[in-house]
C-alpha atoms as a PDB file:
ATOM      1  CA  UNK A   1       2.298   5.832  -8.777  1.00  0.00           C
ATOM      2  CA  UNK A   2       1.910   3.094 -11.720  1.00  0.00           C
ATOM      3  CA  UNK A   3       0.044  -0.193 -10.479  1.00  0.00           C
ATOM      4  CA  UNK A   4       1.734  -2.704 -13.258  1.00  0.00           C
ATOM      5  CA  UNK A   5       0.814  -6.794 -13.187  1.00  0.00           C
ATOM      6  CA  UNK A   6       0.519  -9.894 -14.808  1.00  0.00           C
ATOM      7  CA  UNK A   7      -3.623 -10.647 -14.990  1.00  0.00           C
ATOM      8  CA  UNK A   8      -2.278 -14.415 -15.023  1.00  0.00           C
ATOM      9  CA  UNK A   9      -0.070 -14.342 -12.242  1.00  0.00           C
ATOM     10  CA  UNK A  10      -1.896 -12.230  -9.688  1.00  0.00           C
ATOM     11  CA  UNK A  11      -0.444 -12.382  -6.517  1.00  0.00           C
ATOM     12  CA  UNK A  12      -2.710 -13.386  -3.187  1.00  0.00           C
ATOM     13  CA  UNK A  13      -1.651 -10.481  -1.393  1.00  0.00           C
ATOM     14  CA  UNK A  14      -2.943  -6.846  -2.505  1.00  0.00           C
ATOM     15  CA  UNK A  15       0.522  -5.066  -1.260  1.00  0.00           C
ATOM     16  CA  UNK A  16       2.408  -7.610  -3.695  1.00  0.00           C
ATOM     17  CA  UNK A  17       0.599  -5.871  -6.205  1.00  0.00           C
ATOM     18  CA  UNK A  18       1.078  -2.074  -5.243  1.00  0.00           C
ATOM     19  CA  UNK A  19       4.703  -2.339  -3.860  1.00  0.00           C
ATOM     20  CA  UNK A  20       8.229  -2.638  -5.682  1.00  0.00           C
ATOM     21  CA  UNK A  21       9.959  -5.213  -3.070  1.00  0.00           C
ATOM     22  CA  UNK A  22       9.623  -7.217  -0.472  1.00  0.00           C
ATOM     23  CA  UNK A  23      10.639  -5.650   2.414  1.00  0.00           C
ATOM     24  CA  UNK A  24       7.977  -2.314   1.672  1.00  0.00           C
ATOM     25  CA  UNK A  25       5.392  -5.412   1.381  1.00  0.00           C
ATOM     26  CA  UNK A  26       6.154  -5.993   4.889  1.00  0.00           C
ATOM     27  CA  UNK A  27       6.043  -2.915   6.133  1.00  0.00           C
ATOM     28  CA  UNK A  28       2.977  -1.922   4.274  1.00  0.00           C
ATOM     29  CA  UNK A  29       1.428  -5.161   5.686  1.00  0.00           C
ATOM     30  CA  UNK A  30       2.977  -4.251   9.452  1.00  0.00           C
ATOM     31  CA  UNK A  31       1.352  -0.363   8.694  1.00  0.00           C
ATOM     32  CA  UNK A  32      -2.468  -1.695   8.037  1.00  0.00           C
ATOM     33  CA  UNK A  33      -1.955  -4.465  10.718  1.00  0.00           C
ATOM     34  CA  UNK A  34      -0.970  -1.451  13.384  1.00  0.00           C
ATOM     35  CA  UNK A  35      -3.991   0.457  12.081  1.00  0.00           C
ATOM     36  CA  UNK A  36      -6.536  -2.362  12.174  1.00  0.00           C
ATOM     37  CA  UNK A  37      -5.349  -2.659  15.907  1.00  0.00           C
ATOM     38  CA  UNK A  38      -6.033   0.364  16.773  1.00  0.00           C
ATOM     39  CA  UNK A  39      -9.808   0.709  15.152  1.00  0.00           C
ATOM     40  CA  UNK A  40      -8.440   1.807  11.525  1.00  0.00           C
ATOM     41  CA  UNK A  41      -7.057   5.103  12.526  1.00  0.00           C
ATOM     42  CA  UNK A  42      -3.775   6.464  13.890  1.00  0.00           C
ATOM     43  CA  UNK A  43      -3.073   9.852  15.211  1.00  0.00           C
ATOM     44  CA  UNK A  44      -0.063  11.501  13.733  1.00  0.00           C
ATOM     45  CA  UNK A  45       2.341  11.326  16.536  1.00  0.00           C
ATOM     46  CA  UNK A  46       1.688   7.693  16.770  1.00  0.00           C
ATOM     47  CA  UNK A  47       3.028   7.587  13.044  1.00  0.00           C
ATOM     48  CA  UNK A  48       5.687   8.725  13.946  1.00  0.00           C
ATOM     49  CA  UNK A  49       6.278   6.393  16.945  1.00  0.00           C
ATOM     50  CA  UNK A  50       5.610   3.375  14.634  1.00  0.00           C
ATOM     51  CA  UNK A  51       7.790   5.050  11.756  1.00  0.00           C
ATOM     52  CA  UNK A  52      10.358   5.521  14.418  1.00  0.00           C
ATOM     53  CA  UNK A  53      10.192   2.269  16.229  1.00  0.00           C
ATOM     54  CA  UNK A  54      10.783   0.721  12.354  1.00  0.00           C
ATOM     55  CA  UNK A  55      14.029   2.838  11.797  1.00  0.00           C
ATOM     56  CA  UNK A  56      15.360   1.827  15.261  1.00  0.00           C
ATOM     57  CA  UNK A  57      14.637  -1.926  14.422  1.00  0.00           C
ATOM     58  CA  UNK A  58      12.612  -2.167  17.151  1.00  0.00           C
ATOM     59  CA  UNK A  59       9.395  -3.835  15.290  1.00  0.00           C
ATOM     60  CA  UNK A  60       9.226  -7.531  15.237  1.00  0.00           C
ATOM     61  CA  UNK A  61       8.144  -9.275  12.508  1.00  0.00           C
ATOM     62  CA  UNK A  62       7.055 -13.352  12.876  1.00  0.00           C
ATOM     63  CA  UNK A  63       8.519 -15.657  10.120  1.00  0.00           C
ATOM     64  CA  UNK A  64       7.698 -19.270   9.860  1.00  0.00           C
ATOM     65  CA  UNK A  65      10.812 -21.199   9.467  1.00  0.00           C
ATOM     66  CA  UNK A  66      12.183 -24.033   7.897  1.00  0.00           C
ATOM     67  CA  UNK A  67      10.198 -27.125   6.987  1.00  0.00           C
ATOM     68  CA  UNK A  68       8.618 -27.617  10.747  1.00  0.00           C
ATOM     69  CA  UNK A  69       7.164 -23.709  10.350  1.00  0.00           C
ATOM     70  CA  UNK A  70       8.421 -23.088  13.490  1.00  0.00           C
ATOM     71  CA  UNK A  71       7.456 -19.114  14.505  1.00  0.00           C
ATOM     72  CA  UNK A  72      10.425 -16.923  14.919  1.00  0.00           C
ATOM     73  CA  UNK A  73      11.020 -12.875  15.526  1.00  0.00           C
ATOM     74  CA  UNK A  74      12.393 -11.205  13.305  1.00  0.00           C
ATOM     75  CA  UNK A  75      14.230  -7.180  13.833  1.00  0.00           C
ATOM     76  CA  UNK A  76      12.481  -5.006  11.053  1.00  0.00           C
ATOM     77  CA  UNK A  77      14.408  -2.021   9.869  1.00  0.00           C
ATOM     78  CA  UNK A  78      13.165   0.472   7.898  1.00  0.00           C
ATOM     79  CA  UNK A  79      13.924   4.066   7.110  1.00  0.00           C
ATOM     80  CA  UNK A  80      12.039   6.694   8.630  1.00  0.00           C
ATOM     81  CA  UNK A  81      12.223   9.000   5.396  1.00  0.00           C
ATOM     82  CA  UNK A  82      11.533   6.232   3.292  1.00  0.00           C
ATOM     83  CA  UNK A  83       8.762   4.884   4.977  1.00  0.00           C
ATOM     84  CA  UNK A  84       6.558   8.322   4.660  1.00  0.00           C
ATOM     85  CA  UNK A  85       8.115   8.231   1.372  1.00  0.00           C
ATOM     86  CA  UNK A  86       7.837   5.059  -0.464  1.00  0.00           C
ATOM     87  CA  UNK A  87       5.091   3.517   1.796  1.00  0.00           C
ATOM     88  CA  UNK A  88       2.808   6.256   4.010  1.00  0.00           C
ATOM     89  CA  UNK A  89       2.002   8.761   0.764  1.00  0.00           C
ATOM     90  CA  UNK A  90       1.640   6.492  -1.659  1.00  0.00           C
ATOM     91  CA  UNK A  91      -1.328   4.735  -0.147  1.00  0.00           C
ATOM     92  CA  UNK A  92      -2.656   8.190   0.838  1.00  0.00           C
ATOM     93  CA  UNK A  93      -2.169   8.840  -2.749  1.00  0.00           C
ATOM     94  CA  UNK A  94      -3.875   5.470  -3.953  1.00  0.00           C
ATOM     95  CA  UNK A  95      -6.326   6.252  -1.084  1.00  0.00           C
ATOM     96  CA  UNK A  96      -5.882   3.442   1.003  1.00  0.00           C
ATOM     97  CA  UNK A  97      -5.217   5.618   3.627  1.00  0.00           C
ATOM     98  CA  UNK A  98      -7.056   8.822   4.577  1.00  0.00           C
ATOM     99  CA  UNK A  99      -5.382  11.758   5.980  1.00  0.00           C
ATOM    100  CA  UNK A 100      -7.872  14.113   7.984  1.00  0.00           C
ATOM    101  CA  UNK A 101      -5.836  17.705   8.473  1.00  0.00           C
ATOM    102  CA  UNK A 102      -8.140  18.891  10.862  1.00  0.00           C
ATOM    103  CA  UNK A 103      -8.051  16.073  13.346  1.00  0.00           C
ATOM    104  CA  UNK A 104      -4.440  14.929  12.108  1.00  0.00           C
ATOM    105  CA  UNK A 105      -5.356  11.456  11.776  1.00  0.00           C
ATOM    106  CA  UNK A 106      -4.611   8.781   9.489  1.00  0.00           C
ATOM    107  CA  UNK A 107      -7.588   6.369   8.496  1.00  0.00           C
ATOM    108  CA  UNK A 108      -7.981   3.442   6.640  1.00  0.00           C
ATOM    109  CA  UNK A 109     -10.327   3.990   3.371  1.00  0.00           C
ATOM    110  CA  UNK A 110     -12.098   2.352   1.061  1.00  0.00           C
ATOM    111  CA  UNK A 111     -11.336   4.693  -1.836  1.00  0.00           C
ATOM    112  CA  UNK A 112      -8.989   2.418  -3.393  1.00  0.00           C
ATOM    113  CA  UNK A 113     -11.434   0.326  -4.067  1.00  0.00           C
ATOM    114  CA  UNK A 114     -14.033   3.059  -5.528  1.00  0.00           C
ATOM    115  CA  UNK A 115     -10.958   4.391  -7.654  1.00  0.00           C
ATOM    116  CA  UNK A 116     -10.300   0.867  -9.094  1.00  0.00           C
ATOM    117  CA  UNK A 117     -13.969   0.423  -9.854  1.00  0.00           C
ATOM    118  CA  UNK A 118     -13.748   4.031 -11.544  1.00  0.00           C
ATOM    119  CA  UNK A 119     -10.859   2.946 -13.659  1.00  0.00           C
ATOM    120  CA  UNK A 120     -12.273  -0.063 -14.881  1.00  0.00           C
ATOM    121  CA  UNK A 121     -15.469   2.124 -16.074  1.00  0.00           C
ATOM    122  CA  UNK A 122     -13.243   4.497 -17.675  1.00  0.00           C
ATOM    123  CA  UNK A 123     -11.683   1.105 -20.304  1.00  0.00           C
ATOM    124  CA  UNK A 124     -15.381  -0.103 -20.902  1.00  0.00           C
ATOM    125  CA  UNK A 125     -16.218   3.975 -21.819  1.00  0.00           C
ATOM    126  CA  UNK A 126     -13.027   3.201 -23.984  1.00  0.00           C
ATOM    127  CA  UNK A 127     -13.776   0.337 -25.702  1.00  0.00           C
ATOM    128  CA  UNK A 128     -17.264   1.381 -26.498  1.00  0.00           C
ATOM    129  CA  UNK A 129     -16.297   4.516 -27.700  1.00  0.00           C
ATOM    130  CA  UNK A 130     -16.309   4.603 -32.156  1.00  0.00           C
ATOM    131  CA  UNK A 131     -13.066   4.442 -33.516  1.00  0.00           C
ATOM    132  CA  UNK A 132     -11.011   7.642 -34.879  1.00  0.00           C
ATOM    133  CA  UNK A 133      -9.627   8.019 -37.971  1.00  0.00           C
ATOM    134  CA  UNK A 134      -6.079   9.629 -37.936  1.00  0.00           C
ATOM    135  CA  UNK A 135      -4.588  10.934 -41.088  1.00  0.00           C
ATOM    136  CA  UNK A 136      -0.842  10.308 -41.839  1.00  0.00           C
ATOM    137  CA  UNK A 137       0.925  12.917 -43.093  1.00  0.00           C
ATOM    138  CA  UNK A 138       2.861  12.724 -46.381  1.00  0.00           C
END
């Protein structure tokens, strides 16, 4: 997955960041709420409850509305496919989330942030490294 943004216009919210649209920034955000519930870690058949409780619509989502910010539910629908697809594996990719095969749980890590802290080491190795001289052919 490519991470692309604007250093000047950082969003306030980290999932604005990683995800494409608005909707899998609510479901991302709905995902790590669910987890944080439930001590940071989700067995996989409860996955697949909240996965399917998303693609029946059943998942509620609070809005504040109009210029009084009253509270109001909101139906959430969301693929089931799509959510393993475009919002479960990519954080396990990104490691946000942890997936331990032997206990089949999902877990909420902190190897996003380690990565990120890797990458930025990896452009200072880059921009103290001497530069190369390249010869064009003729």
């Amino acid at each position: 997955m490519v991470v692309l943004f604007d250093q000047f216009n950082l969003p306030e919210n980290i999932f604005e960041i990683i995800f494409a649209t608005k909707q899998q920034v609510i479901v991302a955000k709905l995902l790590i709420e669910e987890m944080k519930q439930k001590d940071g870690e989700m067995g996989k058949t409860e996955m697949s409850m909240f996965a399917t409780a998303l693609h029946e619509g059943t998942i509620l989502e609070t809005k504040e509305d109009g210029p009084f910010n009253i509270k109001k539910d909101v139906k959430l629908s969301y693929n089931k496919r799509q959510f393993y697809d475009r919002i479960l594996t990519p954080m396990k990719t990104m490691g946000l989330i942890d997936y331990d095969l032997y206990k089949k749980t999902y877990k909420l890590s902190e190897k996003f942030n380690k990565n990120m802290m890797k990458i930025g080491l990896m452009w200072l190795q880059e921009l103290r490294r001497p530069p190369q001289h390249f010869k064009l052919k003729t």
